[in-house]
N, C-alpha and C. Protein backbone atom coordinates (compact mmCIF):
# COMPACT_ATOMS: atom_id res chain seq x y z
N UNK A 1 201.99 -9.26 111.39
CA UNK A 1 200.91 -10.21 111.29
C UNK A 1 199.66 -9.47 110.87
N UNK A 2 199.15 -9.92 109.87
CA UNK A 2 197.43 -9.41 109.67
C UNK A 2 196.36 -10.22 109.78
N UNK A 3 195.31 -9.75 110.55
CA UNK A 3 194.63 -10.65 110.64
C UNK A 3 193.40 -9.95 110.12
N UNK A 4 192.39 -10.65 108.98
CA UNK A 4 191.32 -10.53 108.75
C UNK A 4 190.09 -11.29 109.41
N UNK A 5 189.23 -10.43 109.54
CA UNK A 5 187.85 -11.20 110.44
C UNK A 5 186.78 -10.92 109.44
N UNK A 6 185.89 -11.60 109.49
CA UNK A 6 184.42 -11.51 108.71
C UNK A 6 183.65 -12.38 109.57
N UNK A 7 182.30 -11.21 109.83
CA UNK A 7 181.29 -11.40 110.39
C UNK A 7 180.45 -13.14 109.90
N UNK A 8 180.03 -13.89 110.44
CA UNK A 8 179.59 -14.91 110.34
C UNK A 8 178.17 -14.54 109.98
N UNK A 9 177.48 -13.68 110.72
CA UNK A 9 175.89 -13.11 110.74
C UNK A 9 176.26 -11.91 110.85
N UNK A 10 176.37 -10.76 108.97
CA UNK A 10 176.48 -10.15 108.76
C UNK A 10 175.83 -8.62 109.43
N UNK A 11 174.61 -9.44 110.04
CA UNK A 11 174.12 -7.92 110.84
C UNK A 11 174.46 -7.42 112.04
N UNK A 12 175.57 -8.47 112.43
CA UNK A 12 175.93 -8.06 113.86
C UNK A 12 177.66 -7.70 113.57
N UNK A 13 177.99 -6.97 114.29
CA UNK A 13 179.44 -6.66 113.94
C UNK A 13 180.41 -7.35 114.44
N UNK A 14 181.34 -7.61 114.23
CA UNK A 14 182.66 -8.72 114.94
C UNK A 14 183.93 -7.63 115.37
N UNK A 15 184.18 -7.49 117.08
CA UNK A 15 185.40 -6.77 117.47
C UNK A 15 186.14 -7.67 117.42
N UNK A 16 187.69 -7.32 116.89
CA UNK A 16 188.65 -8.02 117.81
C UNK A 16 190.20 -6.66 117.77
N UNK A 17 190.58 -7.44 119.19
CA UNK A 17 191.78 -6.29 119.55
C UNK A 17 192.72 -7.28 119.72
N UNK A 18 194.05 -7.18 119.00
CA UNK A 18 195.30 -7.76 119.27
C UNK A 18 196.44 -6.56 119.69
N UNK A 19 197.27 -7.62 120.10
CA UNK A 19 198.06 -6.46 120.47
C UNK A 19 199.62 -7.25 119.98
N UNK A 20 200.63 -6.86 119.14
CA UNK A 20 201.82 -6.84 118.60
C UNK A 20 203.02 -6.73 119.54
N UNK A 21 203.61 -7.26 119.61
CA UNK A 21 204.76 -6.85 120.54
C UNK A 21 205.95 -7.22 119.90
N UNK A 22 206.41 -8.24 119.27
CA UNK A 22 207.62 -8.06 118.89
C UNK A 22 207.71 -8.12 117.06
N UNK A 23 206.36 -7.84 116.32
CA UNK A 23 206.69 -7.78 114.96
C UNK A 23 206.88 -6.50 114.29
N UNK A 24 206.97 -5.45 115.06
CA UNK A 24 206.84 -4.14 114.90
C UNK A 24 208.65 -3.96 114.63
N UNK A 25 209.37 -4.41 115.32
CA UNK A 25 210.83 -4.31 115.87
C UNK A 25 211.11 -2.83 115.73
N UNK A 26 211.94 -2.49 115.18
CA UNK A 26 211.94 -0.76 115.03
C UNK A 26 211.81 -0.29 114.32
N UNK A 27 210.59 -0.41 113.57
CA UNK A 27 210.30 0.45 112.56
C UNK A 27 209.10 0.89 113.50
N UNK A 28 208.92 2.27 113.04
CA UNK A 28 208.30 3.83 113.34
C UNK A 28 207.14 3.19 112.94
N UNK A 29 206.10 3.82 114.16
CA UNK A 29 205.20 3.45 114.28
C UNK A 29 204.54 3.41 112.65
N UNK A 30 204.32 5.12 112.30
CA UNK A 30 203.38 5.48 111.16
C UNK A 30 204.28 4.29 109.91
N UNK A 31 205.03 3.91 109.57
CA UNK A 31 205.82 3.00 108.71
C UNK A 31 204.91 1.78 108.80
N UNK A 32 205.24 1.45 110.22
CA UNK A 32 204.36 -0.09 110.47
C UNK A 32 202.71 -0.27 109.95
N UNK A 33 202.19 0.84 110.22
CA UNK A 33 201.04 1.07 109.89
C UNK A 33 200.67 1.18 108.67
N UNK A 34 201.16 1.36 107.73
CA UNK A 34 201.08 1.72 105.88
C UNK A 34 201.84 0.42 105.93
N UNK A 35 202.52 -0.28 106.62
CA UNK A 35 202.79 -2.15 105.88
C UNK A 35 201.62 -2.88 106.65
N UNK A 36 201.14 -2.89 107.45
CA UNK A 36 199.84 -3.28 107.56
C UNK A 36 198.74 -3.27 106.23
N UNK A 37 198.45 -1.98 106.27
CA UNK A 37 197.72 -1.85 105.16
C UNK A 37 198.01 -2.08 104.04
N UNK A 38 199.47 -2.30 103.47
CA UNK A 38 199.51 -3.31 102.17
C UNK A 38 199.57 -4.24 101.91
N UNK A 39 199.85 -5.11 103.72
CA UNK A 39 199.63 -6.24 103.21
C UNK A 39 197.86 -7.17 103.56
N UNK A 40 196.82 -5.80 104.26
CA UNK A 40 195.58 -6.25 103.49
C UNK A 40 195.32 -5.70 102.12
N UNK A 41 195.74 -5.02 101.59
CA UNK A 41 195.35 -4.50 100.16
C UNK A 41 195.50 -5.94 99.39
N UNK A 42 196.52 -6.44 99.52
CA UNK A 42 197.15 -7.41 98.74
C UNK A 42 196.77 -8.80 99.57
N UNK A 43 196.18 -9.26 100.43
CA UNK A 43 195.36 -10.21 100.97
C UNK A 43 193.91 -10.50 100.22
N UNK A 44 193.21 -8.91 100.27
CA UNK A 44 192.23 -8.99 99.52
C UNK A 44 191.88 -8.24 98.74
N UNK A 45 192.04 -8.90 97.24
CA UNK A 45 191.71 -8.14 95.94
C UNK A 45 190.56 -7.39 95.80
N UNK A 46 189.50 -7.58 96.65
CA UNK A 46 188.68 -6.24 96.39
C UNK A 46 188.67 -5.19 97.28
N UNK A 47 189.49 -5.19 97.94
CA UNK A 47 190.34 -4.27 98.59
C UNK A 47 189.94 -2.69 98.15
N UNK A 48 189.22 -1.52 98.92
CA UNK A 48 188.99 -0.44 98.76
C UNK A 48 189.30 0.74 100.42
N UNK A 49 189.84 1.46 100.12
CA UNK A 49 190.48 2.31 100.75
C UNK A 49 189.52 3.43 101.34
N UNK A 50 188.80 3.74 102.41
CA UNK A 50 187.56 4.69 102.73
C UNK A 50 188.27 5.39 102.95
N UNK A 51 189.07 5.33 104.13
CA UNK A 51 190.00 7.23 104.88
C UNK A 51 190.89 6.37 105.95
N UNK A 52 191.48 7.32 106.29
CA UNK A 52 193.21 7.51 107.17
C UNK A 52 192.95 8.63 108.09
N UNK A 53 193.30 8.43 109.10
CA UNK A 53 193.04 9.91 109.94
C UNK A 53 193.95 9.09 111.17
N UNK A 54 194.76 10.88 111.65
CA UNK A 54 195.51 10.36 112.75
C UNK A 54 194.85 10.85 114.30
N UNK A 55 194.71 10.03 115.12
CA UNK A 55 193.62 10.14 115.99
C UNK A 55 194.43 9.91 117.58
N UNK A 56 193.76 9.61 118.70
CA UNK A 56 194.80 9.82 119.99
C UNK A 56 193.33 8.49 120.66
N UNK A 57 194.13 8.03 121.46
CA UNK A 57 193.51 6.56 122.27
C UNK A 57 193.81 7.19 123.83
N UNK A 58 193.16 8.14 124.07
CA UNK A 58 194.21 9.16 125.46
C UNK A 58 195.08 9.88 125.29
N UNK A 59 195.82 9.41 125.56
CA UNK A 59 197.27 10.39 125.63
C UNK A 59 198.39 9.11 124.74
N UNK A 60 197.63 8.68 123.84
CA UNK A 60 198.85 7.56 122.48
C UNK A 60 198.49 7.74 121.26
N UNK A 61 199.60 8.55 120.71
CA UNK A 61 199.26 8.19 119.47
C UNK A 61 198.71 7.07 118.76
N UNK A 62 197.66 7.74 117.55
CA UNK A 62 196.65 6.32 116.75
C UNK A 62 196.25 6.62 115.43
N UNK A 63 196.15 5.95 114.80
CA UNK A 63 195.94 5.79 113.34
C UNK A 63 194.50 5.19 113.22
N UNK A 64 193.31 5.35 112.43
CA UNK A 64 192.16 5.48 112.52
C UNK A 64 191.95 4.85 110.66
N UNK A 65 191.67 3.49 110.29
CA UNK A 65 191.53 3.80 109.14
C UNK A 65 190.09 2.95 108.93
N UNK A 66 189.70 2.91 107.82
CA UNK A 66 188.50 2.58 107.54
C UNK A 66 188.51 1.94 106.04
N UNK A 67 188.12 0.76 105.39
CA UNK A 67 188.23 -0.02 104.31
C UNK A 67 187.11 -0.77 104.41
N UNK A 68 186.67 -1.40 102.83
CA UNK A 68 185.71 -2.07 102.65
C UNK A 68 186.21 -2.74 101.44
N UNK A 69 185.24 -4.29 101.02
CA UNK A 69 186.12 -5.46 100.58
C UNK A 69 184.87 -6.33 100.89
N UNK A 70 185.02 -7.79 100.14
CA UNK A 70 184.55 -8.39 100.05
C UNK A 70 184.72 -10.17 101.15
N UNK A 71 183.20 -10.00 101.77
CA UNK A 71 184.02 -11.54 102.42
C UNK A 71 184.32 -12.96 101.50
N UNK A 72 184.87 -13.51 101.78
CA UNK A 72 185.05 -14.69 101.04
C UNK A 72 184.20 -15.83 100.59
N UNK A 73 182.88 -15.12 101.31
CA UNK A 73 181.41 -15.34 100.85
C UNK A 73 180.42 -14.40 99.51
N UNK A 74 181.69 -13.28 99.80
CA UNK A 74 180.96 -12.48 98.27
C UNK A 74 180.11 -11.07 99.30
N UNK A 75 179.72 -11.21 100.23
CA UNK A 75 179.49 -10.51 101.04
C UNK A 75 180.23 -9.17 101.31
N UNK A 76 179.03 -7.71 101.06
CA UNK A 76 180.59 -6.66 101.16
C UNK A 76 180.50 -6.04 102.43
N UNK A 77 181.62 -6.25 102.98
CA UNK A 77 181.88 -5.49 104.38
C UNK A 77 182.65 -4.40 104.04
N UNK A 78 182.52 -3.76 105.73
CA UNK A 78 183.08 -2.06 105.62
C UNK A 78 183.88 -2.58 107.18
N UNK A 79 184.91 -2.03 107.21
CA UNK A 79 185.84 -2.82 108.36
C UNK A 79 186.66 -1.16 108.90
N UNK A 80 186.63 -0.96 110.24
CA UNK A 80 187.89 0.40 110.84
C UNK A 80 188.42 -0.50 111.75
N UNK A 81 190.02 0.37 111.19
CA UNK A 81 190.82 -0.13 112.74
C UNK A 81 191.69 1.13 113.04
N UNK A 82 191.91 0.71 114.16
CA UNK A 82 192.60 1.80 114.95
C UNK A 82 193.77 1.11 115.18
N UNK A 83 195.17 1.87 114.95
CA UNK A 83 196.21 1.05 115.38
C UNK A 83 196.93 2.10 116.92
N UNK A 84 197.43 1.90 117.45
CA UNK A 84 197.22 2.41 118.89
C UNK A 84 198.72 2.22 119.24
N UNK A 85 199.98 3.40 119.48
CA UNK A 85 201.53 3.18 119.53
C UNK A 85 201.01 3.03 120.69
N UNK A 86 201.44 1.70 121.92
CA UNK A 86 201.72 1.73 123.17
C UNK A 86 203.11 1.54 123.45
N UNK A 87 203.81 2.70 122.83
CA UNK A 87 205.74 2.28 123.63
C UNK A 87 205.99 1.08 123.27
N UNK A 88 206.09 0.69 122.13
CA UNK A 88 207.02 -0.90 122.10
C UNK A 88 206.26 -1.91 121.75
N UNK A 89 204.80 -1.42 121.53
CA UNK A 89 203.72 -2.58 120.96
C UNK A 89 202.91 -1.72 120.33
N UNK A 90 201.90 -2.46 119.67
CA UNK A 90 200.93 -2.08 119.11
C UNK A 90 199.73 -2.64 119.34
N UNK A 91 198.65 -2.13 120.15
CA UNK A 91 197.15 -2.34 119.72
C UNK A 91 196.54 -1.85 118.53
N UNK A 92 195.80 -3.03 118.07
CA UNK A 92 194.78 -2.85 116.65
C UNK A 92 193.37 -3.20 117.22
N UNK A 93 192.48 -2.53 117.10
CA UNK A 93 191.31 -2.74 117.50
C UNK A 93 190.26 -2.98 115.96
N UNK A 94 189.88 -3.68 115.81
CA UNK A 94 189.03 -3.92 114.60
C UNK A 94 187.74 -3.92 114.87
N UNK A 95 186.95 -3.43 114.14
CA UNK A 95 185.16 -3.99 113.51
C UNK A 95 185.00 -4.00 112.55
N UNK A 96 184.37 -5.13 112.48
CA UNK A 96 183.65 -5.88 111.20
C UNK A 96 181.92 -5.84 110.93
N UNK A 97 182.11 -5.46 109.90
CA UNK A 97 180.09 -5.66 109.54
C UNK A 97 179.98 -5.39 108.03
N UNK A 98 178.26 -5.39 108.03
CA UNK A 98 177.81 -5.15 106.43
C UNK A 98 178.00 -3.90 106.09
N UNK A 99 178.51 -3.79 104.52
CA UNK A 99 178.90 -2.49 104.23
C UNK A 99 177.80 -1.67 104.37
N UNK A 100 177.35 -1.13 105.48
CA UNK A 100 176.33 0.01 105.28
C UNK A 100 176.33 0.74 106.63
N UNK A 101 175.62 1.78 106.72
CA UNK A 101 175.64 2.77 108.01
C UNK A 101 175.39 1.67 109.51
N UNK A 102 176.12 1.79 110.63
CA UNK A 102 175.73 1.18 111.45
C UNK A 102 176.64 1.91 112.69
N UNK A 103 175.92 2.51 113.06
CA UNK A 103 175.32 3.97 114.37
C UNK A 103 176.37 3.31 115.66
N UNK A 104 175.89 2.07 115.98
CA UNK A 104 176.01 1.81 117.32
C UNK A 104 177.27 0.71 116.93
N UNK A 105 178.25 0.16 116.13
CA UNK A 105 179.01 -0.23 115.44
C UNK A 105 180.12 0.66 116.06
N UNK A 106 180.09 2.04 115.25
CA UNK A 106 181.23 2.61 115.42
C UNK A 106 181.19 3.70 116.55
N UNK A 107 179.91 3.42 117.29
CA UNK A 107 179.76 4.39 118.64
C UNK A 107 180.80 3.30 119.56
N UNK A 108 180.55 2.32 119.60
CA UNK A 108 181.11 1.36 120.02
C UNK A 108 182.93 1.30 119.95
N UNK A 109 183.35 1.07 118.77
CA UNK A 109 184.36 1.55 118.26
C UNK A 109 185.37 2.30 118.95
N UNK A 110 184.15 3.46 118.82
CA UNK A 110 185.04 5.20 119.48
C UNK A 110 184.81 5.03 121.11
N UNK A 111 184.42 3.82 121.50
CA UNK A 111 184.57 3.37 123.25
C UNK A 111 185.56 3.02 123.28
N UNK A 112 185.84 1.87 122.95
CA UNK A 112 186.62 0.80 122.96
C UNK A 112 188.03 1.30 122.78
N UNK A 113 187.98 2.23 121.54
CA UNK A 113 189.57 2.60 121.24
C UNK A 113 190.00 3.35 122.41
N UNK A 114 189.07 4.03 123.16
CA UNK A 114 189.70 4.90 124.35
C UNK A 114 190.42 4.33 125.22
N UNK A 115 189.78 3.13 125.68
CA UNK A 115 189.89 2.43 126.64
C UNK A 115 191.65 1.41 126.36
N UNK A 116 191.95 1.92 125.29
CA UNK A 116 193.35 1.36 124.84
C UNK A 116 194.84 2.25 124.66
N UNK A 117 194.51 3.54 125.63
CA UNK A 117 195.00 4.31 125.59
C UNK A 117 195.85 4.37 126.75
């Protein structure tokens, strides 16, 4: 399942965390994670790729990526998610905002993902 979010009032950022449990089935985590991401590449055509980095939520493996794209308002956002192996599921933690530097956005972020560990 993918789910895209866009900020309503672009200056404030939009979290959301889902968590996967049976669409993963057995495919390997890092697998699941690169079909995620193609099937937003291919959701949204202006679709741009920032970075990939493999990262830890505690003691769970996590995938850390970062993309930017257009809202369906024309609006360009900059979006990270963290995808988070919990044994047999998956947490995705998302933020959403305007494509530009925003400090307390991804301080936020690097809370939140811990706390999913």
């Amino acid at each position: 399942q993918t789910i895209l979010t866009f900020a309503d009032d672009v200056a404030q950022p939009t979290f959301t965390v889902t968590l996967t449990v049976e669409s993963r089935g057995a495919q390997a985590f890092a697998a699941y994670v690169d079909a995620q991401l193609k099937d937003v590449a291919r959701a949204l055509p202006s679709y741009e790729s920032i970075g990939k980095k493999d990262a830890r939520a505690k003691d769970k493996p996590a995938v850390v990526v970062e993309h930017r794209a257009r809202s369906p308002q024309g609006q360009a956002m900059r979006q990270r998610q963290a995808y988070v192996d919990t044994a047999g599921a998956v947490a995705i933690l998302t933020v959403t905002f305007a494509d530009k530097a925003n400090a307390k956005a991804d301080a936020a972020f690097d809370q939140i993902l811990q706390t999913l560990g």
